[in-house]
N, C-alpha and C. Protein backbone atom coordinates (compact mmCIF):
# COMPACT_ATOMS: atom_id res chain seq x y z
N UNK A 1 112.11 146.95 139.41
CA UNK A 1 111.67 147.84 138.37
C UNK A 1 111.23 146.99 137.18
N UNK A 2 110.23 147.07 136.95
CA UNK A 2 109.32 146.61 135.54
C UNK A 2 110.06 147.00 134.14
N UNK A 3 110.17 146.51 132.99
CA UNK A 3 110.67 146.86 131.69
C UNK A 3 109.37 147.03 131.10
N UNK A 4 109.26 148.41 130.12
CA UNK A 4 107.90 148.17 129.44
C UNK A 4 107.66 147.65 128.39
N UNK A 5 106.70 147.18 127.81
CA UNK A 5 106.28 146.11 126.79
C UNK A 5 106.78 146.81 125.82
N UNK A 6 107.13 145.80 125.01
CA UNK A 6 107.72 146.33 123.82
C UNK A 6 106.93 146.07 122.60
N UNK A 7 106.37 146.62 121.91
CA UNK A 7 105.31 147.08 120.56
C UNK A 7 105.72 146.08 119.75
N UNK A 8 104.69 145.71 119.15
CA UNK A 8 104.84 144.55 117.99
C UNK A 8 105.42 143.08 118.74
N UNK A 9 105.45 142.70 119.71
CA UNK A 9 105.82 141.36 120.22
C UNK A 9 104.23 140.63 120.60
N UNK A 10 103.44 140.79 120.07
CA UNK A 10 102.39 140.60 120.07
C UNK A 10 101.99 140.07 118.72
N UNK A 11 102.14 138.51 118.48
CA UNK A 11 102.17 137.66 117.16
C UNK A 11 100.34 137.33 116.87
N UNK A 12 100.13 137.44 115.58
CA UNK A 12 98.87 136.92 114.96
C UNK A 12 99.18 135.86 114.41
N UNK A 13 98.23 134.74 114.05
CA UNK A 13 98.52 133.39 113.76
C UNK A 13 99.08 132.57 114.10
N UNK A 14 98.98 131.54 113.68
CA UNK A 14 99.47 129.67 113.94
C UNK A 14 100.53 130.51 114.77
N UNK A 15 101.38 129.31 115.64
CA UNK A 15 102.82 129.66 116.48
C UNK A 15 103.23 129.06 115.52
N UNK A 16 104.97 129.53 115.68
CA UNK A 16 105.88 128.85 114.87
C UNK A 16 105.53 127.28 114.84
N UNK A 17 106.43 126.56 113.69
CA UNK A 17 106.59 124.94 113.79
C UNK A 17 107.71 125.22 114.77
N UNK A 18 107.89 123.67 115.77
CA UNK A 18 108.44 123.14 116.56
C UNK A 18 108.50 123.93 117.59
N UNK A 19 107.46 124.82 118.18
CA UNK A 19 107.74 125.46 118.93
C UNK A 19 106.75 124.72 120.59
N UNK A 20 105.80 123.90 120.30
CA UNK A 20 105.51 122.64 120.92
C UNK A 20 103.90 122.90 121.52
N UNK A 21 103.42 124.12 120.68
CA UNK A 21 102.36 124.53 121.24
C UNK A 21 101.41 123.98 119.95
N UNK A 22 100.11 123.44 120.54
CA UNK A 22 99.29 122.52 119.76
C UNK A 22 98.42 123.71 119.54
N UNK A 23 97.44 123.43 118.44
CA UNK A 23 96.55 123.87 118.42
C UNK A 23 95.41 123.60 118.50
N UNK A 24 94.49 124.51 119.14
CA UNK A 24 93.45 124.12 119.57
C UNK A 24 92.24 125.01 118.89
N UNK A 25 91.23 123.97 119.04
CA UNK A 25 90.06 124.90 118.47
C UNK A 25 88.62 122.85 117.80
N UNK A 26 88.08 124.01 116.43
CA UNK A 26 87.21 122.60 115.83
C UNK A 26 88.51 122.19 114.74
N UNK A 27 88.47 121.11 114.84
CA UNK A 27 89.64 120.32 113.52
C UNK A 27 89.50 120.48 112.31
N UNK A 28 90.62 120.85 111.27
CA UNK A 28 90.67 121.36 109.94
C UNK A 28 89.79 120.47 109.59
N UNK A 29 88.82 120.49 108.14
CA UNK A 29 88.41 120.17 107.41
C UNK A 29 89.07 118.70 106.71
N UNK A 30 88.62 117.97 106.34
CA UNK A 30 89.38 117.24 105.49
C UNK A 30 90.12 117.49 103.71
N UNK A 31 90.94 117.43 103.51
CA UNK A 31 91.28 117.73 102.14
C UNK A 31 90.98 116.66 101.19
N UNK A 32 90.54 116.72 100.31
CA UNK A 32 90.27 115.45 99.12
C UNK A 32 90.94 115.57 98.63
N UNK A 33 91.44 114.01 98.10
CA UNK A 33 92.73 113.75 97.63
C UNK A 33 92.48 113.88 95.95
N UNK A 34 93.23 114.23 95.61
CA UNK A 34 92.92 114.32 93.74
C UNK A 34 93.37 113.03 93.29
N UNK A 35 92.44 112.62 92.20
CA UNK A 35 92.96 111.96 91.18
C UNK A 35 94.34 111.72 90.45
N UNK A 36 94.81 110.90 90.80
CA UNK A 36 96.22 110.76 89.93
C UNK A 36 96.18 111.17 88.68
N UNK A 37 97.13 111.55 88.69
CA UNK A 37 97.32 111.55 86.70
C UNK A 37 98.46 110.49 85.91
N UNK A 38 98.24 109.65 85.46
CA UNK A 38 99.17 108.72 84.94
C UNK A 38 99.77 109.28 83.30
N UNK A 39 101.31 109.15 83.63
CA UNK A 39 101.31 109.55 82.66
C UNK A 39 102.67 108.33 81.73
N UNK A 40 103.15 108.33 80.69
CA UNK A 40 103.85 107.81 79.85
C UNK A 40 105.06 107.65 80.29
N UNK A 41 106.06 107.06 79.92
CA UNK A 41 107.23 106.81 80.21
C UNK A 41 107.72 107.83 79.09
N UNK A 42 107.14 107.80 77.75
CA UNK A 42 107.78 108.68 76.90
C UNK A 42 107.95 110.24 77.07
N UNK A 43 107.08 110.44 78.26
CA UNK A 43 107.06 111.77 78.42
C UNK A 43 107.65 112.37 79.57
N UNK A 44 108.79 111.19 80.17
CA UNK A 44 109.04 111.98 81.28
C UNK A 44 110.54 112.15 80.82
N UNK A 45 110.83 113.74 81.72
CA UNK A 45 111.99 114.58 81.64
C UNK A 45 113.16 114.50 82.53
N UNK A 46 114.51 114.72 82.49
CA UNK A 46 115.56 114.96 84.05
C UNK A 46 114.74 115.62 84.42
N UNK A 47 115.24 115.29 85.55
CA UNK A 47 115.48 115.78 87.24
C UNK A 47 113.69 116.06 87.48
N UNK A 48 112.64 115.87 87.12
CA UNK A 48 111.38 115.68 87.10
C UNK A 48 110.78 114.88 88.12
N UNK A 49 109.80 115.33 88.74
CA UNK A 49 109.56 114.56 89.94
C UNK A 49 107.85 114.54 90.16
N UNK A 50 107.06 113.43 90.75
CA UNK A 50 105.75 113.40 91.24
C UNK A 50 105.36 112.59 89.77
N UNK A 51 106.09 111.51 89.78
CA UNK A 51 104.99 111.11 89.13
C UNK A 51 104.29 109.61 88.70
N UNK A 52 103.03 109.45 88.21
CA UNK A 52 102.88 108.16 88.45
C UNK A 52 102.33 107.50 87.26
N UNK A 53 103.17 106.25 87.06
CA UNK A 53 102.95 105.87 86.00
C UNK A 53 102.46 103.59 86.11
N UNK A 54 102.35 103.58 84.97
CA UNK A 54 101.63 101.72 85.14
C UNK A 54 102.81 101.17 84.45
N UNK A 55 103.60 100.12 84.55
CA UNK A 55 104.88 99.46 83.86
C UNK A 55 104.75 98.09 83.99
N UNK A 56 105.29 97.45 82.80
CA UNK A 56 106.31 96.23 83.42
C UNK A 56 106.98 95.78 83.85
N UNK A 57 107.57 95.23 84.45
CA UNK A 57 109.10 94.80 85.04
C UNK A 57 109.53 93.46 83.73
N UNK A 58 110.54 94.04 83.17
CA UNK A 58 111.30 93.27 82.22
C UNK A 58 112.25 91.92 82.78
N UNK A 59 113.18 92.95 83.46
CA UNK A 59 114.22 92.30 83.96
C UNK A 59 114.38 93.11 85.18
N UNK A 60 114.99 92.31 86.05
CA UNK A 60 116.15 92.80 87.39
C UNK A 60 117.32 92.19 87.43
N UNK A 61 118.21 93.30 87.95
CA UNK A 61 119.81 92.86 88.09
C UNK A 61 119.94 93.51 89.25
N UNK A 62 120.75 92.57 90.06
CA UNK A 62 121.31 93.49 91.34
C UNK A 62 122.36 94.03 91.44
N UNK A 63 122.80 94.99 91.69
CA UNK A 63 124.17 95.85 91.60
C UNK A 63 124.47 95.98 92.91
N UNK A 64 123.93 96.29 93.77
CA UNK A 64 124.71 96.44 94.99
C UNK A 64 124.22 95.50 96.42
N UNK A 65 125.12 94.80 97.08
CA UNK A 65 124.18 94.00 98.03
C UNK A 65 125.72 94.18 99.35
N UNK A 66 125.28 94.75 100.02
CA UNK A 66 126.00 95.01 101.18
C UNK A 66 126.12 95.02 102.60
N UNK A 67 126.53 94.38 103.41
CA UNK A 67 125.90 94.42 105.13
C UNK A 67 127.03 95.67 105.45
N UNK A 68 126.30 96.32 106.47
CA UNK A 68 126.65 97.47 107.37
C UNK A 68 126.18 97.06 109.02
N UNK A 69 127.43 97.11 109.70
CA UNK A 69 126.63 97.35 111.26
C UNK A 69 125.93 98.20 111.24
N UNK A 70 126.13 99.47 110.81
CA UNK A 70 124.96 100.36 111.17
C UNK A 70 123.48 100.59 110.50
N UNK A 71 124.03 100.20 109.50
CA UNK A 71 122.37 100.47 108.73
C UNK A 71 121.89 98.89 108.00
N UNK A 72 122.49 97.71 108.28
CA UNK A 72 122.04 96.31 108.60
C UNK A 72 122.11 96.27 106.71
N UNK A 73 121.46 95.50 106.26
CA UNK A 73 121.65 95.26 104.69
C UNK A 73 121.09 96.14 103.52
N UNK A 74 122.06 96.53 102.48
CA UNK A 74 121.99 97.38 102.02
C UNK A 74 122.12 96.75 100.93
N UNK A 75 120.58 96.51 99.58
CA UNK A 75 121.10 96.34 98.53
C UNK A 75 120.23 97.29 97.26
N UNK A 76 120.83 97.08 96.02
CA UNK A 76 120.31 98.39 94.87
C UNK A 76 120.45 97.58 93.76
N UNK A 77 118.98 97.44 93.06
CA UNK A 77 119.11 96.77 91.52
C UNK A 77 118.62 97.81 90.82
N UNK A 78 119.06 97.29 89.19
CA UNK A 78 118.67 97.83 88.31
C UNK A 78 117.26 96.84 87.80
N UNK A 79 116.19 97.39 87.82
CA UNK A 79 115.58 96.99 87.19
C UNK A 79 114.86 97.57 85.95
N UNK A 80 114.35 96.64 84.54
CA UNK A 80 113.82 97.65 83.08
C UNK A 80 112.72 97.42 83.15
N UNK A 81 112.21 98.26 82.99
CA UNK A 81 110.49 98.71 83.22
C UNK A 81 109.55 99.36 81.78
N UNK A 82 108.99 98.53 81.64
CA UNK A 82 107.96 99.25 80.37
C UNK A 82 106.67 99.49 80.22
N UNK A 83 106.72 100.57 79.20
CA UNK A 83 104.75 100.29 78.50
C UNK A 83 104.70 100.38 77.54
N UNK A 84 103.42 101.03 77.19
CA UNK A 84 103.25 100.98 75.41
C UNK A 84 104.17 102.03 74.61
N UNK A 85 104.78 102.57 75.39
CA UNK A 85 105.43 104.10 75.08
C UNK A 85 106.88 103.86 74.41
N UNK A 86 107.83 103.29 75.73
CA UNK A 86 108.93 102.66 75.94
C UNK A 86 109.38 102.21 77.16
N UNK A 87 111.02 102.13 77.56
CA UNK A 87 111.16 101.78 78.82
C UNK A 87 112.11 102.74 79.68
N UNK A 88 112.45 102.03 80.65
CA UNK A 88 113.20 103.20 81.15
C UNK A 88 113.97 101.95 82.26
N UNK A 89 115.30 102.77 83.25
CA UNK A 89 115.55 101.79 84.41
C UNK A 89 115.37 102.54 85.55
N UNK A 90 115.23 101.68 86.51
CA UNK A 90 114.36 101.89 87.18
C UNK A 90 115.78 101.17 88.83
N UNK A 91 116.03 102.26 89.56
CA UNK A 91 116.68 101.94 90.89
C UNK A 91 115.93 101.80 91.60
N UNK A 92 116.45 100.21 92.20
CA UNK A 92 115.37 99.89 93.26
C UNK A 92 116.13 100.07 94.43
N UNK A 93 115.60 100.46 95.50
CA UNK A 93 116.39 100.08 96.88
C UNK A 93 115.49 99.17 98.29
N UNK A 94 116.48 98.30 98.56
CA UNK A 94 116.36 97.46 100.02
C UNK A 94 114.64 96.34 99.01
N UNK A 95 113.28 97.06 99.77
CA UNK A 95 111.97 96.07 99.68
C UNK A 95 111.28 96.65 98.40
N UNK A 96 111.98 97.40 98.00
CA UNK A 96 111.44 97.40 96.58
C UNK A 96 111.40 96.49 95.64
N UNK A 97 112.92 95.74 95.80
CA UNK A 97 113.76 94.85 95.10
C UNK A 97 112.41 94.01 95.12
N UNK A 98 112.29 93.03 96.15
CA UNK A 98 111.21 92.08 95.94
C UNK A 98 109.76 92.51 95.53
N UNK A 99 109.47 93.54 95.65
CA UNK A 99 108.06 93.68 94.47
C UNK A 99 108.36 93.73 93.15
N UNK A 100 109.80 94.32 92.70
CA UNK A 100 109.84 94.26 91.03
C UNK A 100 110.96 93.36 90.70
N UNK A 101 109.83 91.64 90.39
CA UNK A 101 110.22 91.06 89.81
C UNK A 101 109.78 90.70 88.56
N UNK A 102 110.31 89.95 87.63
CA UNK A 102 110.00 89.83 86.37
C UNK A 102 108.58 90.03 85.99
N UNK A 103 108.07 90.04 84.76
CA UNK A 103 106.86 89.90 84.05
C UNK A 103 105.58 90.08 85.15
N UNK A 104 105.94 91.23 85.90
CA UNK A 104 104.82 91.75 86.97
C UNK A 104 104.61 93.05 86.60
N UNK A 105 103.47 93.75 86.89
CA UNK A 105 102.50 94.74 86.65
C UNK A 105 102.61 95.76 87.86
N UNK A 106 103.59 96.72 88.18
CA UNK A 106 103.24 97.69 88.96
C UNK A 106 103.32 99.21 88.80
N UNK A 107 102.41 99.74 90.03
CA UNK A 107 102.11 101.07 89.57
C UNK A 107 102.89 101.81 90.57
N UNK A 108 104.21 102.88 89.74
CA UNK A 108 104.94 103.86 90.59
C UNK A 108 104.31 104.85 90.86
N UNK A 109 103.99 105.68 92.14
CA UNK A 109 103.32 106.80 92.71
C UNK A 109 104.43 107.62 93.18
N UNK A 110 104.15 109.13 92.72
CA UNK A 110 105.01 110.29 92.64
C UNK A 110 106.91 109.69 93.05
N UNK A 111 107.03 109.23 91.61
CA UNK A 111 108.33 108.65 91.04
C UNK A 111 109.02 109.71 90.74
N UNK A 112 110.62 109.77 90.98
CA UNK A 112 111.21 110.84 90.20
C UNK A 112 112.14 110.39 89.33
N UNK A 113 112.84 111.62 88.87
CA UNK A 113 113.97 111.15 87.98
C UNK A 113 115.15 111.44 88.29
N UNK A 114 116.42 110.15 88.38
CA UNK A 114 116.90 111.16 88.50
C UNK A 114 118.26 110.88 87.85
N UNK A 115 119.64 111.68 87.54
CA UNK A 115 120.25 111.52 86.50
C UNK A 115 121.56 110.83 87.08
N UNK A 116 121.98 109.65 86.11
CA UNK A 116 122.73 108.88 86.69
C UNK A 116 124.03 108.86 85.50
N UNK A 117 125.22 109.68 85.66
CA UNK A 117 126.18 109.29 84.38
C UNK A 117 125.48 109.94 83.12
N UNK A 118 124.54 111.34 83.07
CA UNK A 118 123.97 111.66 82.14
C UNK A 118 122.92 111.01 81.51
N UNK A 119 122.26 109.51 82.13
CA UNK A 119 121.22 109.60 81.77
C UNK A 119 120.13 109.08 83.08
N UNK A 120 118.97 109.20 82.63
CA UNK A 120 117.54 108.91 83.44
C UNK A 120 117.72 107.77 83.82
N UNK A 121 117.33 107.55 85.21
CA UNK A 121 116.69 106.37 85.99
C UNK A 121 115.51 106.93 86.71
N UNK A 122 115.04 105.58 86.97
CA UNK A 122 112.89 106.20 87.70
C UNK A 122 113.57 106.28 88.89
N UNK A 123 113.10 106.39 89.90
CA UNK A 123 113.40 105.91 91.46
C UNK A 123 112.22 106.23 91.91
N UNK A 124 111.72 105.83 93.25
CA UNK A 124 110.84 105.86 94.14
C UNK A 124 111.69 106.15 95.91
N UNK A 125 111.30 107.18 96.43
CA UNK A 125 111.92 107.43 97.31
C UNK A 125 111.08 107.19 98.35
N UNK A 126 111.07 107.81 99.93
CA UNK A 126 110.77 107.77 100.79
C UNK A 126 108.97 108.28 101.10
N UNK A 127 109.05 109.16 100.22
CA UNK A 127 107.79 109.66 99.60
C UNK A 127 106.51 109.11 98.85
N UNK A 128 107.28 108.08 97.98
CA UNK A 128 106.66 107.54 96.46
C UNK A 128 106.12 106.10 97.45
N UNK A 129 106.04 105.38 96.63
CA UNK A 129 105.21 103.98 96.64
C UNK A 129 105.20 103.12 95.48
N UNK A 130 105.19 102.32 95.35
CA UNK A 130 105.16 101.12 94.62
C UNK A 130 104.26 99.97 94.93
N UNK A 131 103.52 99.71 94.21
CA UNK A 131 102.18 98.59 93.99
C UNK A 131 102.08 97.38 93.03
N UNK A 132 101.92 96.33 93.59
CA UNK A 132 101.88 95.45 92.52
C UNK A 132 100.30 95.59 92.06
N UNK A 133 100.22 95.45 90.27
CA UNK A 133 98.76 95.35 90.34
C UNK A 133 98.40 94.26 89.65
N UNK A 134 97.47 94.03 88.71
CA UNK A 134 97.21 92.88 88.11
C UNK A 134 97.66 93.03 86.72
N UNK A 135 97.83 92.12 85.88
CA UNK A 135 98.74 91.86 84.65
C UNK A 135 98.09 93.04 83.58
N UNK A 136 98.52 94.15 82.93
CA UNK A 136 98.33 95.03 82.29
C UNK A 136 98.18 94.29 80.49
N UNK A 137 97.10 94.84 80.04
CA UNK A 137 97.02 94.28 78.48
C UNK A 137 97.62 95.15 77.00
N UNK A 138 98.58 95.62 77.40
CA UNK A 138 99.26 96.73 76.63
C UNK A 138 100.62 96.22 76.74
N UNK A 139 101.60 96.07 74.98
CA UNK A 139 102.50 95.41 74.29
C UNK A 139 103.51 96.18 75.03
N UNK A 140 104.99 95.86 75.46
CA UNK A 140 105.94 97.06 75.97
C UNK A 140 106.75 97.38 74.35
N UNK A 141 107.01 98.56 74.09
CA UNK A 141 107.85 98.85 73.25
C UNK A 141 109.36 98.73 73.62
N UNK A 142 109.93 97.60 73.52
CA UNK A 142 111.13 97.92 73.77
C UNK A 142 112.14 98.79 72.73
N UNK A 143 112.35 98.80 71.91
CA UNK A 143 113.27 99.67 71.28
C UNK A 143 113.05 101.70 71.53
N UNK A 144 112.33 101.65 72.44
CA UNK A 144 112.06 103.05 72.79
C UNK A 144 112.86 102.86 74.39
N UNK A 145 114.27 102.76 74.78
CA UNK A 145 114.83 102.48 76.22
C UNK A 145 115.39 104.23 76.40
N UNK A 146 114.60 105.04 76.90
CA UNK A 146 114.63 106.53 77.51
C UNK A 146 116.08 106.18 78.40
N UNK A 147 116.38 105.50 78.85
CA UNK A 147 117.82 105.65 79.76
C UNK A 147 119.12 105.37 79.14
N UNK A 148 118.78 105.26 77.95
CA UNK A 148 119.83 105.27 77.05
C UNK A 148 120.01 106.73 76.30
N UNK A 149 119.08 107.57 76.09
CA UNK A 149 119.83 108.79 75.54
C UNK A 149 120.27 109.55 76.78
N UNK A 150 121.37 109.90 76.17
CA UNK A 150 122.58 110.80 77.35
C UNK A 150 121.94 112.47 77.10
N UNK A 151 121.58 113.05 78.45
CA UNK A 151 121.77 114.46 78.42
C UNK A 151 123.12 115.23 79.09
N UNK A 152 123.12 116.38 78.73
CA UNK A 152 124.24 117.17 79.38
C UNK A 152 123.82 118.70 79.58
N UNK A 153 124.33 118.65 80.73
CA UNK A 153 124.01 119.97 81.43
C UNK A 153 124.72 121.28 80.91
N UNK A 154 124.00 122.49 80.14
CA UNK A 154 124.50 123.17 79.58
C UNK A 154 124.54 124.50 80.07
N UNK A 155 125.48 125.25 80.47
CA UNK A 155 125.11 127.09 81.10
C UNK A 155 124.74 127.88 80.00
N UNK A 156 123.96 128.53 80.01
CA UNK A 156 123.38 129.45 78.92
C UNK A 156 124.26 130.75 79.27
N UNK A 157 125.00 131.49 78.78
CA UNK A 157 125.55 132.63 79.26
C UNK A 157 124.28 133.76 78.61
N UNK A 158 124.25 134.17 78.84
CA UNK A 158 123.42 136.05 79.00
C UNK A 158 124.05 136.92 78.09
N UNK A 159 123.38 137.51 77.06
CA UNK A 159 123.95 138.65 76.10
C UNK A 159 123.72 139.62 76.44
N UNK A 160 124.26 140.68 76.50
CA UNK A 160 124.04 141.78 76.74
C UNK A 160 124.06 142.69 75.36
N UNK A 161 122.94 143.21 75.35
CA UNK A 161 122.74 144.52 74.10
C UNK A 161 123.09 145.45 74.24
């Protein structure tokens, strides 16, 4: 004995993701990539993310350098990073470390922020990128160091009228 079809099991569009069915047909279009927008060190916010900016590398310090059987060597510096704006620090992890070394010129691509002990560090994750470029002609402001003012996370409670 047959079961009869049951109404609405009959899907429009793409198949689910991971469901292992390709699609077929003429190939999407290409998307053009936009223009970066570079922006200041002075202007970036917590927990803020995507973004890309041109710096110095001041200094590096290494803070963490560790072997693991499982995940083989594991190390994390602090490095201070500037422009004409101010500076900020900047967590490096594992091959980052060796592109930001001293008095070098690189450009962070969709960098975030993120909050360490109440204040800002840059990071570059799995996502982002890091570039060395050629020596930048713009003074760093150091007495403008953004990872030195402390924020704190505040609940706004709700009034009721």
């Amino acid at each position: 004995m047959s079961t009869p079809a049951r109404r609405g099991s009959f899907r429009r569009g793409p198949p689910p993701p991971g469901t292992g069915y390709v699609r077929r047909g003429p190939p999407a279009a290409p998307v053009p990539l936009r223009k970066p927008v570079f922006t200041t060190i002075d202007q970036l916010r917590p927990q803020t993310h995507g973004h890309t900016l041109t710096a110095r590398v001041l200094s590096a310090r290494t803070v963490l350098e560790k072997h693991s059987p499982h995940l083989g060597r594991t190390r994390v510096a602090e490095c201070l990073v500037g422009d004409h704006t101010g500076t900020i620090l900047v967590t490096a992890r594992n091959d980052q470390i060796d592109l930001l070394k001293p008095d070098t010129t690189v450009i962070f691509r969709n960098a975030k922020i993120d909050m360490f002990k109440g204040t800002m560090r840059l990071a570059v994750d799995k996502w982002g990128r890091i570039d060395v470029t050629d020596a930048a002609d713009f003074k760093v402001k150091e007495d403008n160091n953004m990872s030195l003012v402390e924020y704190e996370l505040v609940d706004v409670a709700e009034e009721d009228d």
